[in-house]
PDB file of N, CA and C in Angstrom:
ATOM      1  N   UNK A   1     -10.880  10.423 -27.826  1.00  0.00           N
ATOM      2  CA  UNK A   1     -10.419  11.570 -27.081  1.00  0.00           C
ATOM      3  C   UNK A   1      -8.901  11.532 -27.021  1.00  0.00           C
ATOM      4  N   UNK A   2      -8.460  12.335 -27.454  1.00  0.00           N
ATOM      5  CA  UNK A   2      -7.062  12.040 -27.811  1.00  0.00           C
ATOM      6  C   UNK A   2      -6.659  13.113 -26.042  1.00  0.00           C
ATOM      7  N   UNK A   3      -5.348  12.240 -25.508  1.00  0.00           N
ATOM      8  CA  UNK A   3      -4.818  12.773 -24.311  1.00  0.00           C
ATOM      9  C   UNK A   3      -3.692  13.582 -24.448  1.00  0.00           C
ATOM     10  N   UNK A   4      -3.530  14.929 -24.056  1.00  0.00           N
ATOM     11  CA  UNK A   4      -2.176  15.875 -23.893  1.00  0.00           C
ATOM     12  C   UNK A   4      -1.261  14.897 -23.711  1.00  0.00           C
ATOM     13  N   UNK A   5       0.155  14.765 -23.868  1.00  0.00           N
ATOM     14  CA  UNK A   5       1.333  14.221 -23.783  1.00  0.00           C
ATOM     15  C   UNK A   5       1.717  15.363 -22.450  1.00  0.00           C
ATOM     16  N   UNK A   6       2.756  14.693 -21.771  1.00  0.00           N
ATOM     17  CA  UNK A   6       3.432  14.932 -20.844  1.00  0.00           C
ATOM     18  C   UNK A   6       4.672  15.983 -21.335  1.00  0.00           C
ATOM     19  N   UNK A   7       4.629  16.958 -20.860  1.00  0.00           N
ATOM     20  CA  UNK A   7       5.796  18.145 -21.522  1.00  0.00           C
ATOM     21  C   UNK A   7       7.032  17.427 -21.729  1.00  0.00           C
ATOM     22  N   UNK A   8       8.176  17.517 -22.095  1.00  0.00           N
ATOM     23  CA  UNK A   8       9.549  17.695 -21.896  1.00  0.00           C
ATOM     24  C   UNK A   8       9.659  18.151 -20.271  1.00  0.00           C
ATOM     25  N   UNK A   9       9.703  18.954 -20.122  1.00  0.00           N
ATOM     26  CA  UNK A   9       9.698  19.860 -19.061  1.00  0.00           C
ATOM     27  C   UNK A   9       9.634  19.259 -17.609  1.00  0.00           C
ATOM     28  N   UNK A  10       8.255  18.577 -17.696  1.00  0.00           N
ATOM     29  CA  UNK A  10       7.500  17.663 -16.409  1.00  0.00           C
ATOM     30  C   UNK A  10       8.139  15.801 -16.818  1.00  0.00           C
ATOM     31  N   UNK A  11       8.393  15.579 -17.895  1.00  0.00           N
ATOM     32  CA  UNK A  11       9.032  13.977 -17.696  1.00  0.00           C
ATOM     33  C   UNK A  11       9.679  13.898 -16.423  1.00  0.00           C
ATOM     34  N   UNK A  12      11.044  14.460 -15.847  1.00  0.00           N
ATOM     35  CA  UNK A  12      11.355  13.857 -14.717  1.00  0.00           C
ATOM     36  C   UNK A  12      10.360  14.191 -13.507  1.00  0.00           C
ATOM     37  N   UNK A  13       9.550  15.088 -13.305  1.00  0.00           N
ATOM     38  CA  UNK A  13       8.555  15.050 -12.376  1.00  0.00           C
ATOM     39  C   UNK A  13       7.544  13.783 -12.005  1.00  0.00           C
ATOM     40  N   UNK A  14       7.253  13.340 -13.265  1.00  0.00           N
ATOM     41  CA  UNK A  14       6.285  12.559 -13.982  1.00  0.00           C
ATOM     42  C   UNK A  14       7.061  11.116 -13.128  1.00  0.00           C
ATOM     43  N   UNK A  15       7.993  11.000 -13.716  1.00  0.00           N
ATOM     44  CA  UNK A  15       8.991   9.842 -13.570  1.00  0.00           C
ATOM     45  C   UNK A  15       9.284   9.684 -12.289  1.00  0.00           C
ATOM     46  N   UNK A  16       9.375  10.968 -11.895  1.00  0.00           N
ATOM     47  CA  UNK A  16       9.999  10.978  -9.805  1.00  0.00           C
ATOM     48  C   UNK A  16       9.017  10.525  -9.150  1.00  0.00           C
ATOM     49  N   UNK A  17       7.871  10.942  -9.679  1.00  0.00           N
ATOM     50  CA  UNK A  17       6.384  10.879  -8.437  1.00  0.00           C
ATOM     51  C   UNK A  17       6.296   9.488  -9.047  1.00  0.00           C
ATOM     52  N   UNK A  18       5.810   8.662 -10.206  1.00  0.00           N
ATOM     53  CA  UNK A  18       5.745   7.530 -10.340  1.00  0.00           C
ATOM     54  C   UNK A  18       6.738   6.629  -9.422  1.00  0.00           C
ATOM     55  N   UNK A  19       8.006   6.413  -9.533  1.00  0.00           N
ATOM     56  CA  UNK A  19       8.896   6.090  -8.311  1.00  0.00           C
ATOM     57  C   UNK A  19       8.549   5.982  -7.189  1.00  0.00           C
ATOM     58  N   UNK A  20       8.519   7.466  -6.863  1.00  0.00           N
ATOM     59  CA  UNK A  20       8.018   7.768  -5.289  1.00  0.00           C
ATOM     60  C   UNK A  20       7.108   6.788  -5.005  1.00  0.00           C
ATOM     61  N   UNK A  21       6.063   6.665  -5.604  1.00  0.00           N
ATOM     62  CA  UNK A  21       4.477   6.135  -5.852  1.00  0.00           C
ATOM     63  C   UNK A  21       4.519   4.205  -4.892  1.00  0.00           C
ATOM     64  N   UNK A  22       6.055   4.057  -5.675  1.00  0.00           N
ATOM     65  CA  UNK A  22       6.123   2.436  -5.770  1.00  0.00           C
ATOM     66  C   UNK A  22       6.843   2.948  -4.443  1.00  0.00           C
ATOM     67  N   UNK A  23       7.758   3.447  -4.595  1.00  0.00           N
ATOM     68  CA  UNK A  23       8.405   3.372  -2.924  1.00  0.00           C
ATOM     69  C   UNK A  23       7.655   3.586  -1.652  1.00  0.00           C
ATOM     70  N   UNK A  24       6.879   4.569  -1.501  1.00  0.00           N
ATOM     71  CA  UNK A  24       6.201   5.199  -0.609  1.00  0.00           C
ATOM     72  C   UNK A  24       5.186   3.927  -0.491  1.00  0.00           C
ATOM     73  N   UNK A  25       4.651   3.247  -1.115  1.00  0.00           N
ATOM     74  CA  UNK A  25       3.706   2.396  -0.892  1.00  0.00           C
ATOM     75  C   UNK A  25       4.286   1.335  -0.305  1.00  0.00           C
ATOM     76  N   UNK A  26       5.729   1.336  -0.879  1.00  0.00           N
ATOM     77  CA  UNK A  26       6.367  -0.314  -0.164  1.00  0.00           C
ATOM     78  C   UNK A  26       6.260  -0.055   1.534  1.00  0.00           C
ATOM     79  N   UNK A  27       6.912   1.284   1.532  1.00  0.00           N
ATOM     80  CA  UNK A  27       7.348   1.695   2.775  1.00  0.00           C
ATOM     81  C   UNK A  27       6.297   1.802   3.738  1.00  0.00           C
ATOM     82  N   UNK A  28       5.208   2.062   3.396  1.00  0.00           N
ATOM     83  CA  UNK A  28       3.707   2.556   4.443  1.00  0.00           C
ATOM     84  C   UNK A  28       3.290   0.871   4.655  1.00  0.00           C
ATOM     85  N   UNK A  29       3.181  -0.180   3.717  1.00  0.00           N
ATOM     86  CA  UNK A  29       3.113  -1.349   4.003  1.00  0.00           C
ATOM     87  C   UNK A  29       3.697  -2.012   5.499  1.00  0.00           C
ATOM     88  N   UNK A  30       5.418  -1.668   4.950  1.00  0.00           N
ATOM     89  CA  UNK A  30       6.569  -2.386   5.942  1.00  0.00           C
ATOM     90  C   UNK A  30       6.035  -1.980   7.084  1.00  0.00           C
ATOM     91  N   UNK A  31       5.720  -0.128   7.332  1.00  0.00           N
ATOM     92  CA  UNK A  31       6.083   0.410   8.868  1.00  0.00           C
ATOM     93  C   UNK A  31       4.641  -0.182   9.070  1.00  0.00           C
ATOM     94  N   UNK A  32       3.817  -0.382   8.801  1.00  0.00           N
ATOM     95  CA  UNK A  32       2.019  -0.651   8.949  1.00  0.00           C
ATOM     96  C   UNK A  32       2.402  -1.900   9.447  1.00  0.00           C
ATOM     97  N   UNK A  33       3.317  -3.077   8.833  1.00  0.00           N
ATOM     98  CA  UNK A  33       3.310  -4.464   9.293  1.00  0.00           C
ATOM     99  C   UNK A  33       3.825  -4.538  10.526  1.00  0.00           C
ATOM    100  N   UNK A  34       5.112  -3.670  10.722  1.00  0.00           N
ATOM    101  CA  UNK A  34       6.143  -3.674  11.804  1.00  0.00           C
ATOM    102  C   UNK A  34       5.208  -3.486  12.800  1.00  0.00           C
ATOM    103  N   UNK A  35       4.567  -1.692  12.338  1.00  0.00           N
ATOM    104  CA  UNK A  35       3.881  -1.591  13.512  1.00  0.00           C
ATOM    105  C   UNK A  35       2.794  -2.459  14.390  1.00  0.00           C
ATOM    106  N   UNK A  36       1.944  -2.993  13.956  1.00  0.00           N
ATOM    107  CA  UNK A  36       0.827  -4.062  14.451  1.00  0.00           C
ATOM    108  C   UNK A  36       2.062  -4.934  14.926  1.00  0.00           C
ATOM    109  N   UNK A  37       3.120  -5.558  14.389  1.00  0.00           N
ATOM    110  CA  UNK A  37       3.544  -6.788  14.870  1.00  0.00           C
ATOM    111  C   UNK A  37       4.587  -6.690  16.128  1.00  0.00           C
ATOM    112  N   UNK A  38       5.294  -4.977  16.279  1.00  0.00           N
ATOM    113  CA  UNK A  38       5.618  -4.557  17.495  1.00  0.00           C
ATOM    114  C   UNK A  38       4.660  -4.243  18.486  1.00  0.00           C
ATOM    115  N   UNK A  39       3.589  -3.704  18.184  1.00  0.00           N
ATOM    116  CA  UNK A  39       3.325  -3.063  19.010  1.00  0.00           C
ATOM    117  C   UNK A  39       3.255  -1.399  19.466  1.00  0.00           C
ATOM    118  N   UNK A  40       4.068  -0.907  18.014  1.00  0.00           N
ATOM    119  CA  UNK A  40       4.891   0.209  18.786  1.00  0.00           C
ATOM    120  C   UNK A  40       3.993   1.272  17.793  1.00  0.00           C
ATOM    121  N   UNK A  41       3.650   2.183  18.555  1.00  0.00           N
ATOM    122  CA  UNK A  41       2.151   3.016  17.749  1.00  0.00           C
ATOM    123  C   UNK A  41       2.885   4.023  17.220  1.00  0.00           C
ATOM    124  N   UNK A  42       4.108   4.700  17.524  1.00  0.00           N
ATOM    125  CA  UNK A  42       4.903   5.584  16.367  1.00  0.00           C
ATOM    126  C   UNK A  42       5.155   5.126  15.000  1.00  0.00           C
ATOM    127  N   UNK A  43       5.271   3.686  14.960  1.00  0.00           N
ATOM    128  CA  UNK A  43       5.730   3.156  13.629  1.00  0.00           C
ATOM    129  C   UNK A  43       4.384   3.101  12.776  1.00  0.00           C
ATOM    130  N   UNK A  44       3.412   3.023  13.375  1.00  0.00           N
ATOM    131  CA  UNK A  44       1.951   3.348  12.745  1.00  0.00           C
ATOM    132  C   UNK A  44       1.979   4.982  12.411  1.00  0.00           C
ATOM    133  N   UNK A  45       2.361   5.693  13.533  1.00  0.00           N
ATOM    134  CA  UNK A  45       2.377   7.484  12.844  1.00  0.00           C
ATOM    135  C   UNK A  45       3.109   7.591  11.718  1.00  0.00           C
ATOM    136  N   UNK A  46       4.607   6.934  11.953  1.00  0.00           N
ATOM    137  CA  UNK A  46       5.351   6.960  10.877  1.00  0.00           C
ATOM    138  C   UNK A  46       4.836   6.049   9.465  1.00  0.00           C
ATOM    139  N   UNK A  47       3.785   5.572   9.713  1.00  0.00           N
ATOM    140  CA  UNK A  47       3.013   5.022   8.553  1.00  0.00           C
ATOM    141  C   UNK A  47       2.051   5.730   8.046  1.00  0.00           C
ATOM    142  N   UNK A  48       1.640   6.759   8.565  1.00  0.00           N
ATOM    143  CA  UNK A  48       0.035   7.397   8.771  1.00  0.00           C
ATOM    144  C   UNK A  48       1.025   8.608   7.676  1.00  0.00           C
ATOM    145  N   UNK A  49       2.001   8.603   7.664  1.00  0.00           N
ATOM    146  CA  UNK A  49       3.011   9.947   7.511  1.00  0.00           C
ATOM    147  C   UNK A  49       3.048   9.783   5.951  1.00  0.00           C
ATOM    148  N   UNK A  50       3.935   8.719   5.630  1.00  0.00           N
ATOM    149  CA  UNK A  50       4.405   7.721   4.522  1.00  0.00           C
ATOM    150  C   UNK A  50       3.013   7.643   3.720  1.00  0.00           C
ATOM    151  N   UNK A  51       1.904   7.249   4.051  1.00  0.00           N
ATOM    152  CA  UNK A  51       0.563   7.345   3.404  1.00  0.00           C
ATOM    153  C   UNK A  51       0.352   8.639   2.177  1.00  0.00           C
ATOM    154  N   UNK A  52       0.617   9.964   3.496  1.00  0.00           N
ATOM    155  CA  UNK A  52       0.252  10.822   3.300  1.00  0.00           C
ATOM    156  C   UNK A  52       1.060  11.442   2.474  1.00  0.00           C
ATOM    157  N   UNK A  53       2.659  10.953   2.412  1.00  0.00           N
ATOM    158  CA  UNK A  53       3.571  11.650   1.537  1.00  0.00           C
ATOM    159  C   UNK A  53       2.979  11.138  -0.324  1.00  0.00           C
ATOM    160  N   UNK A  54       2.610   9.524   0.056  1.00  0.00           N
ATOM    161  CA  UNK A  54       2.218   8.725  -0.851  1.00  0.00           C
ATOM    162  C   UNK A  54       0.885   9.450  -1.639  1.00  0.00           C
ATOM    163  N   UNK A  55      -0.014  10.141  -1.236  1.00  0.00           N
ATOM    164  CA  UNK A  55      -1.092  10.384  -1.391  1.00  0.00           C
ATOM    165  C   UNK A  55      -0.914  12.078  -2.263  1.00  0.00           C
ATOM    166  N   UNK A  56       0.491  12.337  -1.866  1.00  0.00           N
ATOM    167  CA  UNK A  56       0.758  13.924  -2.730  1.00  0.00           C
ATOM    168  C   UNK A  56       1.166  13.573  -3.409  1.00  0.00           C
ATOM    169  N   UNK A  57       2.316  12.132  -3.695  1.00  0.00           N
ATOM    170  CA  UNK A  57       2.799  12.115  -5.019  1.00  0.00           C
ATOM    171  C   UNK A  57       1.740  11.478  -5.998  1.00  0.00           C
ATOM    172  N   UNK A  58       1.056  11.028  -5.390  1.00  0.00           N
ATOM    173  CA  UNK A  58      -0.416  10.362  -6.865  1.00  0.00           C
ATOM    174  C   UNK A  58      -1.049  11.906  -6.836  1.00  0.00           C
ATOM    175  N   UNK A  59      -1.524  12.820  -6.545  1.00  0.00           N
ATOM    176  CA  UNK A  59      -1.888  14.366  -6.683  1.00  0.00           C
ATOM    177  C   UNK A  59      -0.913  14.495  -7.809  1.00  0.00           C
ATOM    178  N   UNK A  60       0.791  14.579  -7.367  1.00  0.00           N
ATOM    179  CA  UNK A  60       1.346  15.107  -8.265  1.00  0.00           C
ATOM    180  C   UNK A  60       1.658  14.096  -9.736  1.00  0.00           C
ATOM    181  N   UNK A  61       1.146  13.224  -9.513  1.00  0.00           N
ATOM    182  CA  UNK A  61       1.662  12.718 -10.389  1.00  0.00           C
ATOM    183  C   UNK A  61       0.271  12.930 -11.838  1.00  0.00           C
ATOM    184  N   UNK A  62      -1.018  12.578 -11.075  1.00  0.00           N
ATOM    185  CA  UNK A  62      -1.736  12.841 -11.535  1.00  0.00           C
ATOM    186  C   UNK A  62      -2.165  14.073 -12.547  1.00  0.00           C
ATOM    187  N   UNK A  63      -1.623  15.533 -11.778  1.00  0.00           N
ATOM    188  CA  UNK A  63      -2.014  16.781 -12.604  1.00  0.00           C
ATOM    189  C   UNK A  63      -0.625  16.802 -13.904  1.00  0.00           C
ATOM    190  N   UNK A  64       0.612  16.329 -13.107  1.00  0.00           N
ATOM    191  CA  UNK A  64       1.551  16.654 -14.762  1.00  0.00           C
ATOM    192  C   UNK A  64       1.294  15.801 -15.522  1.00  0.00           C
ATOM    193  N   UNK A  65       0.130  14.750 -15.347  1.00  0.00           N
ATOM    194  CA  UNK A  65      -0.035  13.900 -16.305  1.00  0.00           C
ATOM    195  C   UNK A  65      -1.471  14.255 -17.015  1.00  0.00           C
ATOM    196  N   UNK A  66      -1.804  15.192 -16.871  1.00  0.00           N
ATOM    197  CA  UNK A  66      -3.264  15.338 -16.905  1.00  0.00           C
ATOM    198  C   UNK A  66      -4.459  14.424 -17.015  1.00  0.00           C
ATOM    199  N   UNK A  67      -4.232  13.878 -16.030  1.00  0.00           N
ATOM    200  CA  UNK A  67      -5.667  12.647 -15.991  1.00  0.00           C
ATOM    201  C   UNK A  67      -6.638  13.832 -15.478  1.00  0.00           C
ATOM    202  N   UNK A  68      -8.052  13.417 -16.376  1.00  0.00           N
ATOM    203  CA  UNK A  68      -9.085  13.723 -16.254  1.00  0.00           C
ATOM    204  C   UNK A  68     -10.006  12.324 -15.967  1.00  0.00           C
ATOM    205  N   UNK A  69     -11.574  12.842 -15.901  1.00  0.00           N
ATOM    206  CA  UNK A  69     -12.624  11.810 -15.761  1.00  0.00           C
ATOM    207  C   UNK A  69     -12.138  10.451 -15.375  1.00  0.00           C
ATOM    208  N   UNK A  70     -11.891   9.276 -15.615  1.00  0.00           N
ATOM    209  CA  UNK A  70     -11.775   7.794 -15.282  1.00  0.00           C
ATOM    210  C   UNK A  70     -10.863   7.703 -15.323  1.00  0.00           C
ATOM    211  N   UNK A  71      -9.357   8.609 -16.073  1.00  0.00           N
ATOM    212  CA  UNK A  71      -8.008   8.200 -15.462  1.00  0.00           C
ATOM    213  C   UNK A  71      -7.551   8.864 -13.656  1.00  0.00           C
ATOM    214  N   UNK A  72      -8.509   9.942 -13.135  1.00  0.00           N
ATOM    215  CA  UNK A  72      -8.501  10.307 -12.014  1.00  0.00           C
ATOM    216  C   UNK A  72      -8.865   9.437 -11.332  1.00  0.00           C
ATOM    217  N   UNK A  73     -10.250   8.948 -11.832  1.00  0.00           N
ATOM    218  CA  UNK A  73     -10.827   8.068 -10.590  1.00  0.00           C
ATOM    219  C   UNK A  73     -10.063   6.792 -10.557  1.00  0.00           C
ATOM    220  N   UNK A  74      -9.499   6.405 -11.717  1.00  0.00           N
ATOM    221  CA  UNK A  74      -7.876   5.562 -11.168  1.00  0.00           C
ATOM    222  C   UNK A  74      -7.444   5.237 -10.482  1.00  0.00           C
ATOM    223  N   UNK A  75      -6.696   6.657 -10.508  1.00  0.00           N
ATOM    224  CA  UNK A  75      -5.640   7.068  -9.408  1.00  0.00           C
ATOM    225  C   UNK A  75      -6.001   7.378  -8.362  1.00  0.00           C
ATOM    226  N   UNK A  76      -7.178   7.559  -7.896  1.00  0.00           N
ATOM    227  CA  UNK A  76      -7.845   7.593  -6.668  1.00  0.00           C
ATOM    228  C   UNK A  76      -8.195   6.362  -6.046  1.00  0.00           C
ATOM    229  N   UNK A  77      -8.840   5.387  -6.452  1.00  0.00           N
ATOM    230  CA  UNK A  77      -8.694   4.074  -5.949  1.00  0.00           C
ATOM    231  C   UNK A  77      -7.676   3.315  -6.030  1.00  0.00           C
ATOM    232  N   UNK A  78      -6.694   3.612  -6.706  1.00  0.00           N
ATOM    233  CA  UNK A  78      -5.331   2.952  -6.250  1.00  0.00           C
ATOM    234  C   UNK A  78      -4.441   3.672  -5.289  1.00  0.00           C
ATOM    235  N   UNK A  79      -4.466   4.698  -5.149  1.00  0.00           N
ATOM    236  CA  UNK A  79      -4.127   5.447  -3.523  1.00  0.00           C
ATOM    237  C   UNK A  79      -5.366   4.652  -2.698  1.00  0.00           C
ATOM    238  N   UNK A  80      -6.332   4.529  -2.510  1.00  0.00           N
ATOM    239  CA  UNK A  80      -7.468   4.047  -1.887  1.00  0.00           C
ATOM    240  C   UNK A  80      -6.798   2.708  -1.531  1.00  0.00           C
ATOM    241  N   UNK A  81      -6.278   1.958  -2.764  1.00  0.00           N
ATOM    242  CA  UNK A  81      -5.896   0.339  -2.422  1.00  0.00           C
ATOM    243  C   UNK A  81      -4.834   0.240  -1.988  1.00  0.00           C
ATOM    244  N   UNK A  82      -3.738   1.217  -1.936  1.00  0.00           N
ATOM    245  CA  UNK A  82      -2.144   1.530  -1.505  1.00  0.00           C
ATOM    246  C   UNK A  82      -2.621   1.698   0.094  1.00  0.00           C
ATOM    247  N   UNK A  83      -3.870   2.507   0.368  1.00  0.00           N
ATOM    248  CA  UNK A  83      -3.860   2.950   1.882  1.00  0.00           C
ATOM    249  C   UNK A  83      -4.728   1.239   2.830  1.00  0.00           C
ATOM    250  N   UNK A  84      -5.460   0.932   2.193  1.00  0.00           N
ATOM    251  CA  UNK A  84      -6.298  -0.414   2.866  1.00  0.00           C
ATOM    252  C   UNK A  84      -6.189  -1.837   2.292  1.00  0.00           C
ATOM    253  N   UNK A  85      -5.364  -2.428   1.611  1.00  0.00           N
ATOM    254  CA  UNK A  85      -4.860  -3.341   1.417  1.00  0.00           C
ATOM    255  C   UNK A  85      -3.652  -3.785   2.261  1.00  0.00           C
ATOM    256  N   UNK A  86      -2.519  -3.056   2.955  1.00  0.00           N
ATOM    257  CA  UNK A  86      -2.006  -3.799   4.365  1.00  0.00           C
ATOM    258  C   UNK A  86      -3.175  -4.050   5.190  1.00  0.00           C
ATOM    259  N   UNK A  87      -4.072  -3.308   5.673  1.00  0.00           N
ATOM    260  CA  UNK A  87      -4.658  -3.596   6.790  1.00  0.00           C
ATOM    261  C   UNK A  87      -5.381  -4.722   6.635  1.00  0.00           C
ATOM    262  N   UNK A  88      -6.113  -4.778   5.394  1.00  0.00           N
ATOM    263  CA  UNK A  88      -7.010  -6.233   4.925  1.00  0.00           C
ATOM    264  C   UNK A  88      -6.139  -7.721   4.811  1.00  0.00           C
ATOM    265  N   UNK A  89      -4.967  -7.420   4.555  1.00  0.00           N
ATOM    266  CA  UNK A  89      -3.397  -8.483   4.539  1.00  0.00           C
ATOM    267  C   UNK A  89      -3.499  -8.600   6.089  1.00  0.00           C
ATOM    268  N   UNK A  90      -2.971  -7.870   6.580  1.00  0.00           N
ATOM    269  CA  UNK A  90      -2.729  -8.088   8.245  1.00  0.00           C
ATOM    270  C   UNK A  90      -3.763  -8.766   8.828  1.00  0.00           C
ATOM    271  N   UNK A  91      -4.909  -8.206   8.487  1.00  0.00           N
ATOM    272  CA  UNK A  91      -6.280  -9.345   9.145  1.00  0.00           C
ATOM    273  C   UNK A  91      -6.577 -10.151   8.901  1.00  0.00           C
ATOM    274  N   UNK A  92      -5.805 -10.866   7.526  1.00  0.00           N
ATOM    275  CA  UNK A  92      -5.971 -12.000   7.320  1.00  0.00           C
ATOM    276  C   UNK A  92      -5.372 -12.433   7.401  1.00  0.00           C
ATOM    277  N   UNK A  93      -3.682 -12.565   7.499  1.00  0.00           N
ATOM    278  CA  UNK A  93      -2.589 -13.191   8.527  1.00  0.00           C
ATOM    279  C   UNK A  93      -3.206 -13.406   9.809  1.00  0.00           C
ATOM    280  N   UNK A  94      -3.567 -12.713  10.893  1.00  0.00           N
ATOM    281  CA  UNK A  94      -3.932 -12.908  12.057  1.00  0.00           C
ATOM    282  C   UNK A  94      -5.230 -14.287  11.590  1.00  0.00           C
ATOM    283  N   UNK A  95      -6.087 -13.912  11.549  1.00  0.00           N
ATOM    284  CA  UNK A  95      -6.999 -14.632  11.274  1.00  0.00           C
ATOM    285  C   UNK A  95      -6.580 -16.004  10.947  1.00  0.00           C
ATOM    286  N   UNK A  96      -5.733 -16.237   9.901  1.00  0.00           N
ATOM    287  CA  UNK A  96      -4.911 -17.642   9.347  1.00  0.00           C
ATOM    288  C   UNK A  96      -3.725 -18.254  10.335  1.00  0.00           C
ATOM    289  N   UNK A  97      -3.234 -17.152  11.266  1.00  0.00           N
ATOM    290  CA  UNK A  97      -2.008 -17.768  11.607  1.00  0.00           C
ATOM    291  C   UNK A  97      -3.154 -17.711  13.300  1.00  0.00           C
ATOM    292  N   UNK A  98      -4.222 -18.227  13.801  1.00  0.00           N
ATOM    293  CA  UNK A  98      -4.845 -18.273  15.248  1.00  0.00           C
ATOM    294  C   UNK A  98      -3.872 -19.250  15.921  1.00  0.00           C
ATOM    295  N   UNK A  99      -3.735 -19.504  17.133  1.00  0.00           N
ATOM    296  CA  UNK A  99      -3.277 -20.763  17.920  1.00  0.00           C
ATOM    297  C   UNK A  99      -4.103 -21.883  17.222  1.00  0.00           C
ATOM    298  N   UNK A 100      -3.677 -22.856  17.419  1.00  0.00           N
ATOM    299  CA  UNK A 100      -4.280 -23.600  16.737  1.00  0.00           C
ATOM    300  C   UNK A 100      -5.027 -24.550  18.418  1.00  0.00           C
ATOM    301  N   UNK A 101      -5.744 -24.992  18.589  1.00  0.00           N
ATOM    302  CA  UNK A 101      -7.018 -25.782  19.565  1.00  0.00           C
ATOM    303  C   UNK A 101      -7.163 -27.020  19.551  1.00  0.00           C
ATOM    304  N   UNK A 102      -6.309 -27.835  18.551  1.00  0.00           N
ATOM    305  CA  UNK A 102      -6.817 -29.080  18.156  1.00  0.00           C
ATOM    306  C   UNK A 102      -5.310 -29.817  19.394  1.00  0.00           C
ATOM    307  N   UNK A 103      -5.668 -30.841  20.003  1.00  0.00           N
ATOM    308  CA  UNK A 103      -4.505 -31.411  20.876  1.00  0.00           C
ATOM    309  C   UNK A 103      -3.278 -32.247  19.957  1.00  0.00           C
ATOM    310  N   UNK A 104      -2.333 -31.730  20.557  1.00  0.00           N
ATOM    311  CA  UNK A 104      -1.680 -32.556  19.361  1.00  0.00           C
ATOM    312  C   UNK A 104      -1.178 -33.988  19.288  1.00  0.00           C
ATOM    313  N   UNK A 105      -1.217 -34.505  17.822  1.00  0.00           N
ATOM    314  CA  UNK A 105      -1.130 -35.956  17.368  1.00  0.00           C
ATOM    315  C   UNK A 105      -0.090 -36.820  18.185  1.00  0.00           C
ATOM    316  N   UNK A 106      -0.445 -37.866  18.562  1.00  0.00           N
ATOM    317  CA  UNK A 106       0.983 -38.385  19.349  1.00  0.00           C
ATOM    318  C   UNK A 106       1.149 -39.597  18.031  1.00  0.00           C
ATOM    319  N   UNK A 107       2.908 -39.779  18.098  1.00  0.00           N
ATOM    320  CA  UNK A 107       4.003 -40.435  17.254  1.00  0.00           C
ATOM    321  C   UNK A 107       2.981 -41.413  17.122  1.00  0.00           C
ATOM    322  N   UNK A 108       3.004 -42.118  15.474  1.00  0.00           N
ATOM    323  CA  UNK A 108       2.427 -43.713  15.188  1.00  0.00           C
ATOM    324  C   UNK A 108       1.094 -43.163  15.074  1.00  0.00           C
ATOM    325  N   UNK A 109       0.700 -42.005  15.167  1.00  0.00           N
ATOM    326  CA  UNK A 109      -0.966 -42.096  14.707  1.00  0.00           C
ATOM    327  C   UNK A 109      -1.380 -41.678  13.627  1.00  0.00           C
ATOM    328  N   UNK A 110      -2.241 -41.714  13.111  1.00  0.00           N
ATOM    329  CA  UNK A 110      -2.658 -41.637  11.936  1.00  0.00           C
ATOM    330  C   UNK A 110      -3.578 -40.574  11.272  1.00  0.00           C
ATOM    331  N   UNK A 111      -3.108 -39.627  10.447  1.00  0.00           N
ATOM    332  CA  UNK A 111      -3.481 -38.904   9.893  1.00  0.00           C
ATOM    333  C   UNK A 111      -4.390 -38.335   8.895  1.00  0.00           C
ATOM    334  N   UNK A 112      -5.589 -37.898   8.761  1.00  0.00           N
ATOM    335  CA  UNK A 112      -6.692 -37.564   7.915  1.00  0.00           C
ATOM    336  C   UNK A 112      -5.875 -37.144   6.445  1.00  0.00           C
TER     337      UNK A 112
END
């Protein structure tokens, strides 16, 4: 199945939303981490935002590129993994970094 090429025309479109793609994802990460680790539930809106800007440029990036059949569904589970991969990271930081319960070792003792 041979695939349409990308116009002249749409390359810098093509090129901008790819960009965007990597930025917007860094960025929904950061404010997603900040937010859980402040506290502060705007920096989650302002993540919920960033998602969503993220989620038009894979749309756009997708139609000037003309993905059809399995190059769509692609790009749909990697917006999918851009949106739930911080949160699955974050729960497993928490999870790894618990207080730790065990009393601690006093000087001269000996270690497993």
């Amino acid at each position: 199945m041979l695939i349409e090429p990308v116009a002249l025309s749409d390359f810098f479109l093509s090129f901008f939303s790819a960009a965007l793609i990597i930025l917007l994802a860094t960025l929904y990460a950061a404010l997603f981490a900040w937010g859980k680790a402040s506290g502060r539930r705007s920096l989650g809106v302002a993540a919920w935002i960033t998602y969503f800007a993220l989620m038009v440029c894979v749309a756009v990036f997708s139609y000037v590129n003309h993905f059809s059949d399995y190059w769509l569904v692609l790009s749909l589970l990697m917006a999918l993994g851009y949106g739930w991969m911080p949160r699955f990271i974050w729960q497993l930081c928490a999870a790894t970094h618990q207080p730790d319960h065990h009393p601690p070792h006093q000087a001269g003792d000996h270690h497993d």
